[in-house]
C-alpha atoms as a PDB file:
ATOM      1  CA  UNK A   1      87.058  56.422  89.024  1.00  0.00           C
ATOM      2  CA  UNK A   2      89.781  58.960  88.404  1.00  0.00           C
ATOM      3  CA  UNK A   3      90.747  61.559  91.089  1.00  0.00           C
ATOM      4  CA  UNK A   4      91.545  64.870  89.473  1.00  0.00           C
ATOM      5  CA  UNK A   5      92.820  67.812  92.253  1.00  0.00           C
ATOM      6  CA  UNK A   6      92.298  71.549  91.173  1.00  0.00           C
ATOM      7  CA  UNK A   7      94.959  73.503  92.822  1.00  0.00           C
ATOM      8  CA  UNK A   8      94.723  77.473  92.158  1.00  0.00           C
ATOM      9  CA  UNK A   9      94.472  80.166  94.853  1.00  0.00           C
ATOM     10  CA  UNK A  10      91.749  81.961  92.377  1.00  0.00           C
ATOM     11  CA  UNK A  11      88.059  80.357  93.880  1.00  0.00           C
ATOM     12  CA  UNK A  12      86.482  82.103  90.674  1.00  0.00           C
ATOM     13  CA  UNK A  13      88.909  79.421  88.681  1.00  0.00           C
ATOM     14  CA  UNK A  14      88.605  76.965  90.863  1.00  0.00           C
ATOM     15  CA  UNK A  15      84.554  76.694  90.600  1.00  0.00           C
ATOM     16  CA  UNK A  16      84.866  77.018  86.966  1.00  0.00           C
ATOM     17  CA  UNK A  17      87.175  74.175  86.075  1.00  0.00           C
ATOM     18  CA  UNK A  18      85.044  72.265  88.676  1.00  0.00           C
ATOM     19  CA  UNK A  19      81.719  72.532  86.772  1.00  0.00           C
ATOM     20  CA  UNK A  20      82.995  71.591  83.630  1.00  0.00           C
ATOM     21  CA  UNK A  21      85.058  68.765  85.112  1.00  0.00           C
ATOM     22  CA  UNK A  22      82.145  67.520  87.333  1.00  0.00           C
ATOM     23  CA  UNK A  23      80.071  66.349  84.195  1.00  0.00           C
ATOM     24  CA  UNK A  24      82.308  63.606  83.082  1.00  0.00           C
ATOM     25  CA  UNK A  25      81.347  62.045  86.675  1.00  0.00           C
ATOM     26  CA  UNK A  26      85.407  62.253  87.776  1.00  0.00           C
ATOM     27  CA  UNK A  27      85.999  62.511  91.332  1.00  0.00           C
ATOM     28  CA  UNK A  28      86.882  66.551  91.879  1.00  0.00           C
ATOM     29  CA  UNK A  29      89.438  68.145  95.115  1.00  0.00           C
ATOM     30  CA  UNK A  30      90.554  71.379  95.094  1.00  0.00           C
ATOM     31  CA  UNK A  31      93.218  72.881  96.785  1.00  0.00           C
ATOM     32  CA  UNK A  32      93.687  76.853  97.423  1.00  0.00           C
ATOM     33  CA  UNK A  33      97.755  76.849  97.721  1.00  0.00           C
ATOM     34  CA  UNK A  34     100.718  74.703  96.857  1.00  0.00           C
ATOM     35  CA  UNK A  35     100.999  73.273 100.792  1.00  0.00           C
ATOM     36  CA  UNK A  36      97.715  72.369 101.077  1.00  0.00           C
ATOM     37  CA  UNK A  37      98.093  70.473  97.427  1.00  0.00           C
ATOM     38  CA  UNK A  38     100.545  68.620  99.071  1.00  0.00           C
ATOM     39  CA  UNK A  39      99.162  67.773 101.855  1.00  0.00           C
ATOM     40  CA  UNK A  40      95.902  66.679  99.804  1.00  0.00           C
ATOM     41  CA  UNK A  41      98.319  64.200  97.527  1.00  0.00           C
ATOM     42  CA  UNK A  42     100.326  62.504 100.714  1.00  0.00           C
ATOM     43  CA  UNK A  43      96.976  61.597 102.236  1.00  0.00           C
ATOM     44  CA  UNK A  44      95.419  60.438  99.061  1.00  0.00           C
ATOM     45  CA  UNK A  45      97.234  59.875  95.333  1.00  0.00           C
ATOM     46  CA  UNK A  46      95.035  61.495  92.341  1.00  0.00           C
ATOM     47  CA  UNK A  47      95.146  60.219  88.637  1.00  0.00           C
ATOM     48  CA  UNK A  48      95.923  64.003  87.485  1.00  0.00           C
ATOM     49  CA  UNK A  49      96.052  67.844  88.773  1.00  0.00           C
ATOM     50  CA  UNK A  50      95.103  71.095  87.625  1.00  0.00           C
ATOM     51  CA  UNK A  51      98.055  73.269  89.038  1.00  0.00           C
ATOM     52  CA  UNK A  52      98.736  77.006  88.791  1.00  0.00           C
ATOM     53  CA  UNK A  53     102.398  77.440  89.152  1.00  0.00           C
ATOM     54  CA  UNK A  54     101.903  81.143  90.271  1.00  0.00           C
ATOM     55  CA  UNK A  55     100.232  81.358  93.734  1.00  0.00           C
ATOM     56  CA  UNK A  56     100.256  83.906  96.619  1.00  0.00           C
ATOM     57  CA  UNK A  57     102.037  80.879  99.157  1.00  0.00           C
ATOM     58  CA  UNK A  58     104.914  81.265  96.926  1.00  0.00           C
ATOM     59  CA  UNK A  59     104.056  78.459  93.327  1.00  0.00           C
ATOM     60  CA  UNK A  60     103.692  75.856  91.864  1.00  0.00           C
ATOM     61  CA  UNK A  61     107.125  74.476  91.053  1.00  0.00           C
ATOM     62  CA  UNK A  62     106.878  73.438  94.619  1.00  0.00           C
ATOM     63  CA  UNK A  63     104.198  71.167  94.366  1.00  0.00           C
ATOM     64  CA  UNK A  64     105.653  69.841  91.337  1.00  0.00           C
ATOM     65  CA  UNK A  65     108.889  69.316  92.431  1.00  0.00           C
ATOM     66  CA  UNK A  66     107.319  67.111  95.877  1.00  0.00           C
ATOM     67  CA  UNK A  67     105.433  64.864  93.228  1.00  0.00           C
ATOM     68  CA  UNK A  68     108.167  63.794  90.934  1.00  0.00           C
ATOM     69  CA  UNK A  69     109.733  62.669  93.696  1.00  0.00           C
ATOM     70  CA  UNK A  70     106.870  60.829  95.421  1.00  0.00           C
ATOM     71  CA  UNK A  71     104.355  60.539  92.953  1.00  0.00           C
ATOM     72  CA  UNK A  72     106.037  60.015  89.512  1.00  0.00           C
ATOM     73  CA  UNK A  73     103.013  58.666  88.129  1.00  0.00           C
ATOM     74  CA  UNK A  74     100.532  61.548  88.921  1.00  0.00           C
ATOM     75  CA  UNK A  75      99.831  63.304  85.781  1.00  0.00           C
ATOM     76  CA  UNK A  76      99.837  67.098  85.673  1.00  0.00           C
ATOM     77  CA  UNK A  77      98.517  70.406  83.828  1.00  0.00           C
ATOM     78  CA  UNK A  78     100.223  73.358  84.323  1.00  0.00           C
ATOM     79  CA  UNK A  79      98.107  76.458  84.440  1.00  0.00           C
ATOM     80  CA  UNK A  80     100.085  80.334  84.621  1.00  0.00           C
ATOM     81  CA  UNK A  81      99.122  83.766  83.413  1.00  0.00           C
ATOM     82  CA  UNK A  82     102.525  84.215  82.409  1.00  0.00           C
ATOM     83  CA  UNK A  83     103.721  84.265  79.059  1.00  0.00           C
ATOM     84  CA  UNK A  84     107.089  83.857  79.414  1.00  0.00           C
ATOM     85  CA  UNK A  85     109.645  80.692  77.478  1.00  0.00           C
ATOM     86  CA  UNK A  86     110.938  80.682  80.835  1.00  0.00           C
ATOM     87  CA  UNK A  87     108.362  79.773  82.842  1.00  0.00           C
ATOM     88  CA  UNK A  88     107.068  76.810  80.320  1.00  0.00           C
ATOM     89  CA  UNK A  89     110.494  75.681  80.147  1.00  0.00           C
ATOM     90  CA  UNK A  90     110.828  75.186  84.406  1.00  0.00           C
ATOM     91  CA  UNK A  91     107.434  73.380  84.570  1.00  0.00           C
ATOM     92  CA  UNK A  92     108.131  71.238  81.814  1.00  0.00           C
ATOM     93  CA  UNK A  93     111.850  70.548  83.371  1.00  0.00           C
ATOM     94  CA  UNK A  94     110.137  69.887  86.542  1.00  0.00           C
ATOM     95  CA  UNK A  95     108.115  67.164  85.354  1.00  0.00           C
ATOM     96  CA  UNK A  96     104.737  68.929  84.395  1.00  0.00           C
ATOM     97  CA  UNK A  97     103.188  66.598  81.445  1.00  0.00           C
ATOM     98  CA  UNK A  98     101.396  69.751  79.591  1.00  0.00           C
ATOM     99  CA  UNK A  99     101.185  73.239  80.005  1.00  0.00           C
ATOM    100  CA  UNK A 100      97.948  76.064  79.029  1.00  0.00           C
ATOM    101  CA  UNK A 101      98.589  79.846  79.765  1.00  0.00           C
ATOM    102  CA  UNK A 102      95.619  82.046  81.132  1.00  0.00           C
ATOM    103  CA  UNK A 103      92.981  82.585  79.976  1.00  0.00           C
ATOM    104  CA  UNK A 104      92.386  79.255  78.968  1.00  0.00           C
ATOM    105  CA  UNK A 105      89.327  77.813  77.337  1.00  0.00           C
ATOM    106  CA  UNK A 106      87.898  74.926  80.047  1.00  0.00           C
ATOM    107  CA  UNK A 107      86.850  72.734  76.795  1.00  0.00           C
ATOM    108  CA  UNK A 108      90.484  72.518  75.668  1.00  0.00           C
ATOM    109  CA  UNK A 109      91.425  71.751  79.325  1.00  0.00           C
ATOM    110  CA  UNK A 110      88.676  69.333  79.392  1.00  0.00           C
ATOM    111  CA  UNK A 111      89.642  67.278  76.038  1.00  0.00           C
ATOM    112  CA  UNK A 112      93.478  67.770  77.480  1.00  0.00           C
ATOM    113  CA  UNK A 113      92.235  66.097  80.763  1.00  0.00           C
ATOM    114  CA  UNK A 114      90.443  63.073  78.864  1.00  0.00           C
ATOM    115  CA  UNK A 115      93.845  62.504  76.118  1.00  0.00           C
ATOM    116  CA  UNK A 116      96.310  62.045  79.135  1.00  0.00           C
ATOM    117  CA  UNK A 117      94.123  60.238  81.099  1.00  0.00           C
ATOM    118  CA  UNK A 118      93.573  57.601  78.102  1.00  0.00           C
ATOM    119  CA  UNK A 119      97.408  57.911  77.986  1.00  0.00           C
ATOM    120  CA  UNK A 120      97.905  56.760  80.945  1.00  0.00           C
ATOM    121  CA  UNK A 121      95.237  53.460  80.684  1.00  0.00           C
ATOM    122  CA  UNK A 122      97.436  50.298  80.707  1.00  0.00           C
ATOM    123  CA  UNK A 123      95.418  48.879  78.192  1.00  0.00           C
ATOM    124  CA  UNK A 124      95.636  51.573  75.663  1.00  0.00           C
ATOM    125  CA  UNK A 125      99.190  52.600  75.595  1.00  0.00           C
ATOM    126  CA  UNK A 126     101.195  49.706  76.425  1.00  0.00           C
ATOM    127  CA  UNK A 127     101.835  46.633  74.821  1.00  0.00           C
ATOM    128  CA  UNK A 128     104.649  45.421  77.492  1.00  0.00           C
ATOM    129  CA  UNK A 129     105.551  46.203  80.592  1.00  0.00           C
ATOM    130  CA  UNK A 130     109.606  46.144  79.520  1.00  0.00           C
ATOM    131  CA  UNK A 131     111.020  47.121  76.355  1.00  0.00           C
ATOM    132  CA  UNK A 132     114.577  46.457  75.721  1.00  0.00           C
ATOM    133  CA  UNK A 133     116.734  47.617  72.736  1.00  0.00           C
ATOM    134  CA  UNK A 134     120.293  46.687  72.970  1.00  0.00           C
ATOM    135  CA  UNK A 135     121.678  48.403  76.040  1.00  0.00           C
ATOM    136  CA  UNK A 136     118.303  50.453  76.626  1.00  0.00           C
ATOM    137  CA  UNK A 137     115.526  48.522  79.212  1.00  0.00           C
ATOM    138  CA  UNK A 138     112.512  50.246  79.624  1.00  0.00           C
ATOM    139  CA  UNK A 139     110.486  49.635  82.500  1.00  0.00           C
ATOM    140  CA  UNK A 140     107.092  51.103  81.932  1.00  0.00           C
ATOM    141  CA  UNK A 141     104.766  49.986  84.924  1.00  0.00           C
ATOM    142  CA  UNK A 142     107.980  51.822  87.164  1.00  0.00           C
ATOM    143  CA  UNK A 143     108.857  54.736  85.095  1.00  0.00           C
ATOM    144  CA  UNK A 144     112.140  53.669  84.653  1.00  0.00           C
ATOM    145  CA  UNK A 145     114.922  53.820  82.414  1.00  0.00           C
ATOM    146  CA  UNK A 146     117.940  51.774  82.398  1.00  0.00           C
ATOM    147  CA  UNK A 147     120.894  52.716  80.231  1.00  0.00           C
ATOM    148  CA  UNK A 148     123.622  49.966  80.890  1.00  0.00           C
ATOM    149  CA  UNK A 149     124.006  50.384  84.368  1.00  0.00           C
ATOM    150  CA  UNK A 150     122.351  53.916  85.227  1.00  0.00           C
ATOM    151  CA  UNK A 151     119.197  54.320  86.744  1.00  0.00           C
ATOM    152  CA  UNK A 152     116.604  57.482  85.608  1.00  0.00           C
ATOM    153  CA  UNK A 153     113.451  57.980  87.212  1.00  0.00           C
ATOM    154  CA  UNK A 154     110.704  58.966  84.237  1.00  0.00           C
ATOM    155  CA  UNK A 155     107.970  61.142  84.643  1.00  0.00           C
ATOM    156  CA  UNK A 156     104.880  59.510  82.423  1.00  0.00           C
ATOM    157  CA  UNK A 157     105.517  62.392  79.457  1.00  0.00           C
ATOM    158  CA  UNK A 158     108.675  60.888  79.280  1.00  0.00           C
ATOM    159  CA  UNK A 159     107.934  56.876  79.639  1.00  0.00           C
ATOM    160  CA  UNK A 160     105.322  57.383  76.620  1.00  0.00           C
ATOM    161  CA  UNK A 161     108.052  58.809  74.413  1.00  0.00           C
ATOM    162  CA  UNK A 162     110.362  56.445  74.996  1.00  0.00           C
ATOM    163  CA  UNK A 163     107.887  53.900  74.528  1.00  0.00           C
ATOM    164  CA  UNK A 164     107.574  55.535  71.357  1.00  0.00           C
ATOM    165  CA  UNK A 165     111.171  55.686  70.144  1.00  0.00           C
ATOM    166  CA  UNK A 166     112.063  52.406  71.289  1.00  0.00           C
ATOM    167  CA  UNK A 167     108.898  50.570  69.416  1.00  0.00           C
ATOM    168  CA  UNK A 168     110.183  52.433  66.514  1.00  0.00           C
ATOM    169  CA  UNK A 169     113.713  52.823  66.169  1.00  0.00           C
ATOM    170  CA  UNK A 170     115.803  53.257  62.838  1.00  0.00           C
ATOM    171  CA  UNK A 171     112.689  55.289  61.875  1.00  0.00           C
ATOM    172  CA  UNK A 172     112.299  58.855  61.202  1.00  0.00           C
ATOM    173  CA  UNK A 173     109.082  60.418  63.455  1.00  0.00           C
ATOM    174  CA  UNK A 174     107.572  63.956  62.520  1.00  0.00           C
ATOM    175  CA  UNK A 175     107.180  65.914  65.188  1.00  0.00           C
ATOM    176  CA  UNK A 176     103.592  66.158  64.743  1.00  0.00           C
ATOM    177  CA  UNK A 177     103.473  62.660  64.818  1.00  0.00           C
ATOM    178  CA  UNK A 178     105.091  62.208  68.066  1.00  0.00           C
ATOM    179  CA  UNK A 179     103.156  64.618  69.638  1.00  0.00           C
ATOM    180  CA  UNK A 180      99.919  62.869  68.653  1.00  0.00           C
ATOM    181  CA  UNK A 181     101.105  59.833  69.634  1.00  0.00           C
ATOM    182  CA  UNK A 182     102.103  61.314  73.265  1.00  0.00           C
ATOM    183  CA  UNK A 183      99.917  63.599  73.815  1.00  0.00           C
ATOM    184  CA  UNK A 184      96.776  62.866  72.449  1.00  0.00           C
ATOM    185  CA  UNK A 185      95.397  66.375  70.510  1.00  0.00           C
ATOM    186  CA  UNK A 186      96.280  68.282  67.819  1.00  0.00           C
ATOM    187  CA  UNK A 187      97.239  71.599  69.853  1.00  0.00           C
ATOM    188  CA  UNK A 188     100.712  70.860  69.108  1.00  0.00           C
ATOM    189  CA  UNK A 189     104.079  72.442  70.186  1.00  0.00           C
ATOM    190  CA  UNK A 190     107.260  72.571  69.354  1.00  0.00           C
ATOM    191  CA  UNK A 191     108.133  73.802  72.478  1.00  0.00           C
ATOM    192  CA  UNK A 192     106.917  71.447  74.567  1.00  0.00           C
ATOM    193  CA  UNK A 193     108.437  68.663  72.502  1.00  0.00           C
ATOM    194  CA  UNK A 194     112.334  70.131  72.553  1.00  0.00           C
ATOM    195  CA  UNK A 195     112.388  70.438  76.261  1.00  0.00           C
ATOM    196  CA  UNK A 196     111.232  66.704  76.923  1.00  0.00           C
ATOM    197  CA  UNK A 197     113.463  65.925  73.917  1.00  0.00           C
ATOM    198  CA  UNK A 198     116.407  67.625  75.648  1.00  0.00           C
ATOM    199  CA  UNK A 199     115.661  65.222  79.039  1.00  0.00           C
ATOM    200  CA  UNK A 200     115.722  62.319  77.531  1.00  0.00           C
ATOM    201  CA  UNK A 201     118.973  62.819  75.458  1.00  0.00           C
ATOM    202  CA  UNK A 202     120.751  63.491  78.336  1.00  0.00           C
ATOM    203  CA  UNK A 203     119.643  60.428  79.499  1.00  0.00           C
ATOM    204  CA  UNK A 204     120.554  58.467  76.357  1.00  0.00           C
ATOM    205  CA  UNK A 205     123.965  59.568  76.322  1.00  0.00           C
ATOM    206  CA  UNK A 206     124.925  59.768  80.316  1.00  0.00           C
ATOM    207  CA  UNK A 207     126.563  56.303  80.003  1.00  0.00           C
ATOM    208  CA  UNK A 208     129.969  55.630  78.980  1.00  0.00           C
ATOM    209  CA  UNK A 209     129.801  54.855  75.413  1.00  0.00           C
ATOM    210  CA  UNK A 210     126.674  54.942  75.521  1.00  0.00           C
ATOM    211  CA  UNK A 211     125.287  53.438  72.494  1.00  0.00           C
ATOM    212  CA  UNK A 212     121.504  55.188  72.213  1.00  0.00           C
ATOM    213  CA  UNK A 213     121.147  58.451  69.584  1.00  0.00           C
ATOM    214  CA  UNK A 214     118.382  60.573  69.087  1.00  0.00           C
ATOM    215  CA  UNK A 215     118.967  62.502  65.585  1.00  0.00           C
ATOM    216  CA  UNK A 216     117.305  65.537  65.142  1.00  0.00           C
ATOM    217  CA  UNK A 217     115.963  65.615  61.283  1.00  0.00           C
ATOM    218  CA  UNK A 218     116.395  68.916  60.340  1.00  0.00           C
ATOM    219  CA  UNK A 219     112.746  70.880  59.403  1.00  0.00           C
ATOM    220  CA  UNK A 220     111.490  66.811  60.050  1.00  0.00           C
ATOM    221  CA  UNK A 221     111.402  65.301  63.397  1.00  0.00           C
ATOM    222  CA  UNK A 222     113.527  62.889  65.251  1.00  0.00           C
ATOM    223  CA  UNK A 223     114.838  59.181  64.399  1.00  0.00           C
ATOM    224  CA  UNK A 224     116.203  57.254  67.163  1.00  0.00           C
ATOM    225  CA  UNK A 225     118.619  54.403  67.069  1.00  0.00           C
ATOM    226  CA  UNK A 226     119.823  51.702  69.653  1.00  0.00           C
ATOM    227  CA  UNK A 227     123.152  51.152  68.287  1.00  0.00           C
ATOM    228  CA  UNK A 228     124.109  54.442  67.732  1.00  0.00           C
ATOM    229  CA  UNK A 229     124.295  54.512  64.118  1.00  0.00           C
END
């Protein structure tokens, strides 16, 4: 059964997200600040959280921050009733695998809930457990990428596109498509797509002559190529 941990300091949220989460017979915790999150996660891993980024113990980029570097494969929702680019962009960058402002509707959350936990079945979204293209080995039960001889942790956003690209290279993917493919529902954006984009180019091309490309297609999408070309 998955384990899904509601962290906001807001009880009214909390109880809400709860009830609605509750009836598709998950396992629900709830945490009231970013420490006690922690805390909660150290003693037992979760399949996915529910974390407001913007709480009164300081936020969430915290919280995030702790589980990328001890629980890479913990999926996460970030929740903020802040608008800004800004703020999207740092939970993104931190590793957060999709993002809702407030107020949110708890349906959306809900179906957003069941896409990335389907994501993340072994059975549904992998075929291997390595994929290698030239240089490029991708290690998906580890969340790792190896580009000749660097090492980069993945977070599981960034596995499942990589998965993608690498099953598919030479070909050219609409954004829309990706973003199905990755994230399950059709509340796509761009956004969210050109910051994970940006990660995983850097990646691509930290090597010395490095070989891997990732081509933006103008007004398209993206086509990705092993060899550079």
């Amino acid at each position: 059964m998955d384990r899904i941990l509601i962290v906001d300091d807001e009880p009214d949220i909390r109880k809400l997200i709860r009830l609605h989460l509750e009836r598709m017979g998950w396992d629900i915790a709830e945490a009231e600040s970013g420490r006690k999150a922690i805390v909660q996660v150290r003693d037992r891993p979760v399949s996915l959280i529910v974390l407001d980024i913007m709480m009164d113990d300081g936020n969430g980029f915290e919280v995030l921050r702790y589980l990328r570097e001890h629980r890479p494969e913990t999926l996460v929702i970030a929740l903020s009733a802040r608008r800004e680019l800004e703020d999207k962009i740092d939970a993104l960058g931190l590793g957060a695998d999709d993002y809702m402002t407030k107020p949110f509707s708890p349906i959306e959350l809900l179906m957003r809930i069941q896409a990335h936990l389907r994501r993340s079945q072994p059975e549904l979204s992998r075929l291997t457990d390595v994929i290698q293209l030239n240089k490029l080995v991708l290690d998906i039960d580890n969340y790792v990428l190896f580009n000749d001889k660097q090492r980069h942790g993945l977070t599981p956003v960034e596995c499942q596109l990589l998965q993608v690209f690498m099953r598919n290279p030479d070909r050219i993917l609409t954004k829309r498509e990706i973003y199905k493919q990755v994230w399950h529902h059709e509340n796509y954006d761009d956004n969210n797509l050109s910051v994970f984009i940006s990660r995983i180019r850097k990646m691509l091309e930290s090597a010395p002559g490095a070989q891997a490309r990732l081509q933006t297609i103008r007004g398209i999408g993206y086509r990705f190529s092993g060899d550079g070309r």
